[in-house]
Structures are given as C-alpha cells and as structure tokens.
C-alpha atoms as a PDB file:
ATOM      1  CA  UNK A   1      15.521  -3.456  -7.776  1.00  0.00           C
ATOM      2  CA  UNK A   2      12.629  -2.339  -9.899  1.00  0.00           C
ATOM      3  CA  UNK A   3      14.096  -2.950 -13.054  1.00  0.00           C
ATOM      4  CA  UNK A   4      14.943  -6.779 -12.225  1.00  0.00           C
ATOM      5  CA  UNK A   5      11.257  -7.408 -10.671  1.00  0.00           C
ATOM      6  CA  UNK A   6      10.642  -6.139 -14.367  1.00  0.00           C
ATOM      7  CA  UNK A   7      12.741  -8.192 -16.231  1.00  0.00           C
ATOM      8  CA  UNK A   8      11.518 -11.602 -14.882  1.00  0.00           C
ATOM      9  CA  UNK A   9       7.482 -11.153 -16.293  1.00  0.00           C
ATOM     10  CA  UNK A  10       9.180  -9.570 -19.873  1.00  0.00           C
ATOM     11  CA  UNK A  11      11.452 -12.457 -19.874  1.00  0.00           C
ATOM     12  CA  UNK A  12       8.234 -15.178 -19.644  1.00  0.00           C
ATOM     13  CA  UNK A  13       6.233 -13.404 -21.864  1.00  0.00           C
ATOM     14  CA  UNK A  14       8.477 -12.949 -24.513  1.00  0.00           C
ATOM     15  CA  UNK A  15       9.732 -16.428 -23.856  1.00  0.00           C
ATOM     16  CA  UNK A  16       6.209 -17.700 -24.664  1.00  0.00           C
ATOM     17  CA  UNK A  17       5.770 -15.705 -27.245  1.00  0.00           C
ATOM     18  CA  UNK A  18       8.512 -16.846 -29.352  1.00  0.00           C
ATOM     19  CA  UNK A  19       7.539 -20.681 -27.941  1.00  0.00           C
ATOM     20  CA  UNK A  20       3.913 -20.376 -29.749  1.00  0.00           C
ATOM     21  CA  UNK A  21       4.791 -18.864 -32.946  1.00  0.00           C
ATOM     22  CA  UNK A  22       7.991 -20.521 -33.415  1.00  0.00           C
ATOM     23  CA  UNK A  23       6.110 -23.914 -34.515  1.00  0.00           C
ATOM     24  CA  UNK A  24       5.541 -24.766 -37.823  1.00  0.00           C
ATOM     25  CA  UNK A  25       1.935 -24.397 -38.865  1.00  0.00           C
ATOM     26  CA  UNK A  26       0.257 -27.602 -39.829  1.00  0.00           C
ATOM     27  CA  UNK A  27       3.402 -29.447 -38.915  1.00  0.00           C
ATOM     28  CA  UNK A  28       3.865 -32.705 -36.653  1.00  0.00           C
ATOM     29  CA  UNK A  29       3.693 -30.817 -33.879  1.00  0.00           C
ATOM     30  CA  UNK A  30       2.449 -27.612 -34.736  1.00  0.00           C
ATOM     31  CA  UNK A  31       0.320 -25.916 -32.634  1.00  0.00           C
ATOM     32  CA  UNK A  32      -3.763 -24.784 -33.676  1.00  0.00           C
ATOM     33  CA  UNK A  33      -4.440 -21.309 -34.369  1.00  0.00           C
ATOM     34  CA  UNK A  34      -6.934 -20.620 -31.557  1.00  0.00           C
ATOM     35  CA  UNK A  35      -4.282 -21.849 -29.008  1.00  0.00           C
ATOM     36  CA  UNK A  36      -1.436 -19.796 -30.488  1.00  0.00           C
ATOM     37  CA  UNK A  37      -3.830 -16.858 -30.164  1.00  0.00           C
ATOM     38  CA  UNK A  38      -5.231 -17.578 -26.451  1.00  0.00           C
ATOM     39  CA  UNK A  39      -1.350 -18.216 -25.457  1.00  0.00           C
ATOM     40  CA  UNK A  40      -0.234 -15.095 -27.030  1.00  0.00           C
ATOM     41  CA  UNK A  41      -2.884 -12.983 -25.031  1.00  0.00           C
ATOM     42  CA  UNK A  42      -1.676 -14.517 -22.067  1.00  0.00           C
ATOM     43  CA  UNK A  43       1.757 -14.007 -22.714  1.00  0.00           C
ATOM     44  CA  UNK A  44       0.883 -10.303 -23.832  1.00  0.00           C
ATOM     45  CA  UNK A  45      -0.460  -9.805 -20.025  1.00  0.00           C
ATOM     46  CA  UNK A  46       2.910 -10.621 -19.326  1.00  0.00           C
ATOM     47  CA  UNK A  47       5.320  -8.762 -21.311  1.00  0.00           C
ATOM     48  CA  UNK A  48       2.782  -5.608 -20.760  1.00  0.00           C
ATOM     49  CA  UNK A  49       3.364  -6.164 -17.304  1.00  0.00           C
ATOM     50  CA  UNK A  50       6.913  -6.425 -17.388  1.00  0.00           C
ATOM     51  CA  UNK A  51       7.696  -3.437 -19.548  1.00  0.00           C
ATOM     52  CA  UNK A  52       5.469  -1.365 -17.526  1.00  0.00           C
ATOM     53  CA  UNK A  53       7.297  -2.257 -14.151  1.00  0.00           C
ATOM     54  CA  UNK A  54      10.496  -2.154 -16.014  1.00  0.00           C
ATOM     55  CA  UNK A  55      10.101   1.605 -17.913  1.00  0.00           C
ATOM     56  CA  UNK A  56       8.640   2.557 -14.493  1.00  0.00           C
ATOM     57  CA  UNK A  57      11.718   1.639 -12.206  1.00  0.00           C
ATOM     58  CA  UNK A  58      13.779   3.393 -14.936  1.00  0.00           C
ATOM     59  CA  UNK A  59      12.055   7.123 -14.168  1.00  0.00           C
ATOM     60  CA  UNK A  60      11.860   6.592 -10.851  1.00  0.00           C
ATOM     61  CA  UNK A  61       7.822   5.225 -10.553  1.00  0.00           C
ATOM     62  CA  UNK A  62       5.012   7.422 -11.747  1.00  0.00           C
ATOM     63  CA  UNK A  63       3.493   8.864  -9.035  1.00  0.00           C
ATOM     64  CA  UNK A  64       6.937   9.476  -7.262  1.00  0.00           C
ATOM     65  CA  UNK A  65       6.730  13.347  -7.892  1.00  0.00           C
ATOM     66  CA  UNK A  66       3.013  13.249  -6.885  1.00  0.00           C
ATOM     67  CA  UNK A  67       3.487  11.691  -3.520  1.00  0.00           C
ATOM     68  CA  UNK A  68       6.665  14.058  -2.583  1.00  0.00           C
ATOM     69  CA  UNK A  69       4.306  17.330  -3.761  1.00  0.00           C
ATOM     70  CA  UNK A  70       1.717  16.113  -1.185  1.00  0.00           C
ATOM     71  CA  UNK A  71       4.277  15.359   1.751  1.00  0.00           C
ATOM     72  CA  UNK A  72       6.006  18.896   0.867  1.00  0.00           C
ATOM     73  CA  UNK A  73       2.798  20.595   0.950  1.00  0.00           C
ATOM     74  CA  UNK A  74       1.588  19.063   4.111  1.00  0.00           C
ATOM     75  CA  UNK A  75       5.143  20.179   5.951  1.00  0.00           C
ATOM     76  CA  UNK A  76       4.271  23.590   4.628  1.00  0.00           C
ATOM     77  CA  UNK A  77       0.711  23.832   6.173  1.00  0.00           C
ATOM     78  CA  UNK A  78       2.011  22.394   9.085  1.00  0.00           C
ATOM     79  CA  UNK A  79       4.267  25.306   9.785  1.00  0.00           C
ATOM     80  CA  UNK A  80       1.996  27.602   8.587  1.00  0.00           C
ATOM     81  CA  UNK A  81      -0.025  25.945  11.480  1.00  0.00           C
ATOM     82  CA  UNK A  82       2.398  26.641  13.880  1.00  0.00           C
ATOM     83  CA  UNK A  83       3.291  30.349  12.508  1.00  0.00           C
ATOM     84  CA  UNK A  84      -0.265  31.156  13.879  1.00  0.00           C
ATOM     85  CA  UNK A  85      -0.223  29.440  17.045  1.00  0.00           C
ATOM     86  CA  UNK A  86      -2.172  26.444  16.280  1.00  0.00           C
ATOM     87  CA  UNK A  87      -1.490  22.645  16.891  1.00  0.00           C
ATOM     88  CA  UNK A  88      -1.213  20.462  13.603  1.00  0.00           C
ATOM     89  CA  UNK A  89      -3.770  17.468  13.835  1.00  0.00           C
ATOM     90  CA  UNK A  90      -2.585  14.536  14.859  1.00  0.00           C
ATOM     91  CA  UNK A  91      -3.161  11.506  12.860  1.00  0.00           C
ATOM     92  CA  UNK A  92      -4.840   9.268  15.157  1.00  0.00           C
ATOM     93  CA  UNK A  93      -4.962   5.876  12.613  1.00  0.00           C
ATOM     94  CA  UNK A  94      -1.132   5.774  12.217  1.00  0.00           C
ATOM     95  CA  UNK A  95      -0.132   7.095  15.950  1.00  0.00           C
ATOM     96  CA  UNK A  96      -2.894   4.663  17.223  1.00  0.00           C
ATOM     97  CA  UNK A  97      -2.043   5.614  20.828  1.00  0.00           C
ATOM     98  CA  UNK A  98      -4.678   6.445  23.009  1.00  0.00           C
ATOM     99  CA  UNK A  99      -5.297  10.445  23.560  1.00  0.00           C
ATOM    100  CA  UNK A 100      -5.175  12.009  27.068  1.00  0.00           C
ATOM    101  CA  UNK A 101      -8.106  14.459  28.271  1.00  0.00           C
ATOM    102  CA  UNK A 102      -8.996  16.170  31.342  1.00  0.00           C
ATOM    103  CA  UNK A 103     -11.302  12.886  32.468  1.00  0.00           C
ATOM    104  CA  UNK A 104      -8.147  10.884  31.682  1.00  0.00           C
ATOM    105  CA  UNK A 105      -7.474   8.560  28.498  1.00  0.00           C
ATOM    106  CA  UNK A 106      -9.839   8.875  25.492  1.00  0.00           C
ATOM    107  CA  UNK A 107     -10.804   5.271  23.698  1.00  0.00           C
ATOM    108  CA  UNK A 108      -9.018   5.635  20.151  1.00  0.00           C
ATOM    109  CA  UNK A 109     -12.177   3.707  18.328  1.00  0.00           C
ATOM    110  CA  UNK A 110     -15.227   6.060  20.349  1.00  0.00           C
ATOM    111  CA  UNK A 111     -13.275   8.999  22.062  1.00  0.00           C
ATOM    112  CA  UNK A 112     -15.207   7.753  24.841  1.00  0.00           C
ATOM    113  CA  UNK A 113     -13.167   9.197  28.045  1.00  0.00           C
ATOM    114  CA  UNK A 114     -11.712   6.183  30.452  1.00  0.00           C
ATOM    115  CA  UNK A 115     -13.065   6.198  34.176  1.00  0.00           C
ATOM    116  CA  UNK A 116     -10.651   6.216  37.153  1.00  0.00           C
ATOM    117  CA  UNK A 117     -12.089   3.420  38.137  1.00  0.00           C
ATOM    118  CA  UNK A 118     -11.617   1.874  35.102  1.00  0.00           C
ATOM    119  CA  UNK A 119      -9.501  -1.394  35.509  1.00  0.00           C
ATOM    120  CA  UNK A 120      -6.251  -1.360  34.163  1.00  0.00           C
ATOM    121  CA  UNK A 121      -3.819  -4.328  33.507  1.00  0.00           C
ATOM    122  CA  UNK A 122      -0.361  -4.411  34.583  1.00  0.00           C
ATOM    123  CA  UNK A 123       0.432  -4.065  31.073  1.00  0.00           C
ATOM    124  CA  UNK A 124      -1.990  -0.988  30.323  1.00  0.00           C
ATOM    125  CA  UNK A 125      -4.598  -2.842  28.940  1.00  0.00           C
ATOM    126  CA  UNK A 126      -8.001  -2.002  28.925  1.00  0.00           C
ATOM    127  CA  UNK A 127     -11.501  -2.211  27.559  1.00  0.00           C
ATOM    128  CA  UNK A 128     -13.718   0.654  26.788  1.00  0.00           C
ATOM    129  CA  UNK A 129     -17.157   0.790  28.892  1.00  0.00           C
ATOM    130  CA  UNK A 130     -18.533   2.689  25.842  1.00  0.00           C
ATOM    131  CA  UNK A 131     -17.784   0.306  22.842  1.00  0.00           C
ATOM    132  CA  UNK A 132     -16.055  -2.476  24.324  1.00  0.00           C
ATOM    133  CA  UNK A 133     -12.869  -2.702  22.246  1.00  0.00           C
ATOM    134  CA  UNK A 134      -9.752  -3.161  24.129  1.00  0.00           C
ATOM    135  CA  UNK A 135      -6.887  -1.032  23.987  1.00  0.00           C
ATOM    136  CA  UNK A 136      -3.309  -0.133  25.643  1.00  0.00           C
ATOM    137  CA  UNK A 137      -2.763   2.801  27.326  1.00  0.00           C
ATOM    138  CA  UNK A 138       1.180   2.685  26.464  1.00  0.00           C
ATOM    139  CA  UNK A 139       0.277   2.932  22.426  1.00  0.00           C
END
C-alpha cells in the first residue's frame, strides 16, 4: 500500500516535469525560462517525495527495525522487572483510566485522591475537587 501512495506524487511530478520542458523554447507557446525553472522546483518537491515514500515502502520503512528494537527491549526489562519481584509501570497517558488507592480513586490529571463523598454519576463521572477536570471512573 506504500508503494502505490508512492507512485501517485512520482507520477505528478514527473508528469510536470516532462509538461515544462517539453515546449519549444521561444516558440508560439513556449513557456519563459523563469517559469520552467519555478515549475520544475515544484515538481522536484514532488517526485522527491514520491521516490522517497516509494523506495521506503519497498524496505519495509526506515525506522521499522528501530521501533521493533525499542518494543523488544522494553518486553525484556519488563520481565526482568518481574524476575525481581517488581511491578512494571503502568503507562498512565495511553491506559487513561483512573488509578485506585487506599483513599479510593486517584484523578489521572493531579493524582489528587477522590473523597467518598465525592459525587458520582450514574455513569461514573466525576470532577476532581483538586483541579477540576472531569473524569470516569470506568476508564
């Protein structure tokens, strides 16, 4: 799927390419210099863009291997983690779910604990005394 998303800003870019220089110069309807030039950097944009999206798809993206090295080496710390009796952290911004302590929930923005008497909708929501955001205590 790469390549084609490729193919489509090589196509236009070569398209114009061969469009502005094509044209006889000083002909009926030839085209001036400084607009052949102006064009061409324009179309240039576009083939660079292209070939760069297209020789990309074709090894698989650059930073492919990069991103895999960093997942494999967080799995290994993890259990490393683990191995010594210790709880991984959890990534609050992507689990976004409000954390539990002994006063009750926590306020994912502050960490401000919840009251008891806090009041909760029937849907879980509710709004932190401390900074005032709202949140749900179902995640």
């Amino acid at each position: 799927m790469a390549r084609l998303i490729g193919i489509v800003p090589l196509g236009i870019g070569l398209s114009a390419l061969m469009f502005a220089w094509s044209s006889e110069f000083g002909g009926g309807f030839g085209v001036p210099i400084f607009f052949r030039l102006f064009f061409s950097f324009i179309a240039l944009a576009f083939v660079m863009a292209g070939a760069g999206t297209l020789f990309a798809g074709l090894k698989g993206g650059a930073h492919s291997g990069l991103i895999n090295r960093a997942l494999d080496l967080q799995q290994q710390l993890q259990a490393e983690m683990r191995a010594r009796g210790m709880t991984p952290p959890i990534d609050q911004e992507t689990t976004n779910e409000p954390r539990m302590s002994s006063e009750g929930y926590l306020c994912p923005s502050c960490n401000a604990p919840i009251g008891s008497r806090a009041d909760v909708s029937p849907h879980g929501d509710v709004k932190c005394q401390h900074c005032g955001r709202w949140f749900n205590v179902h995640g």
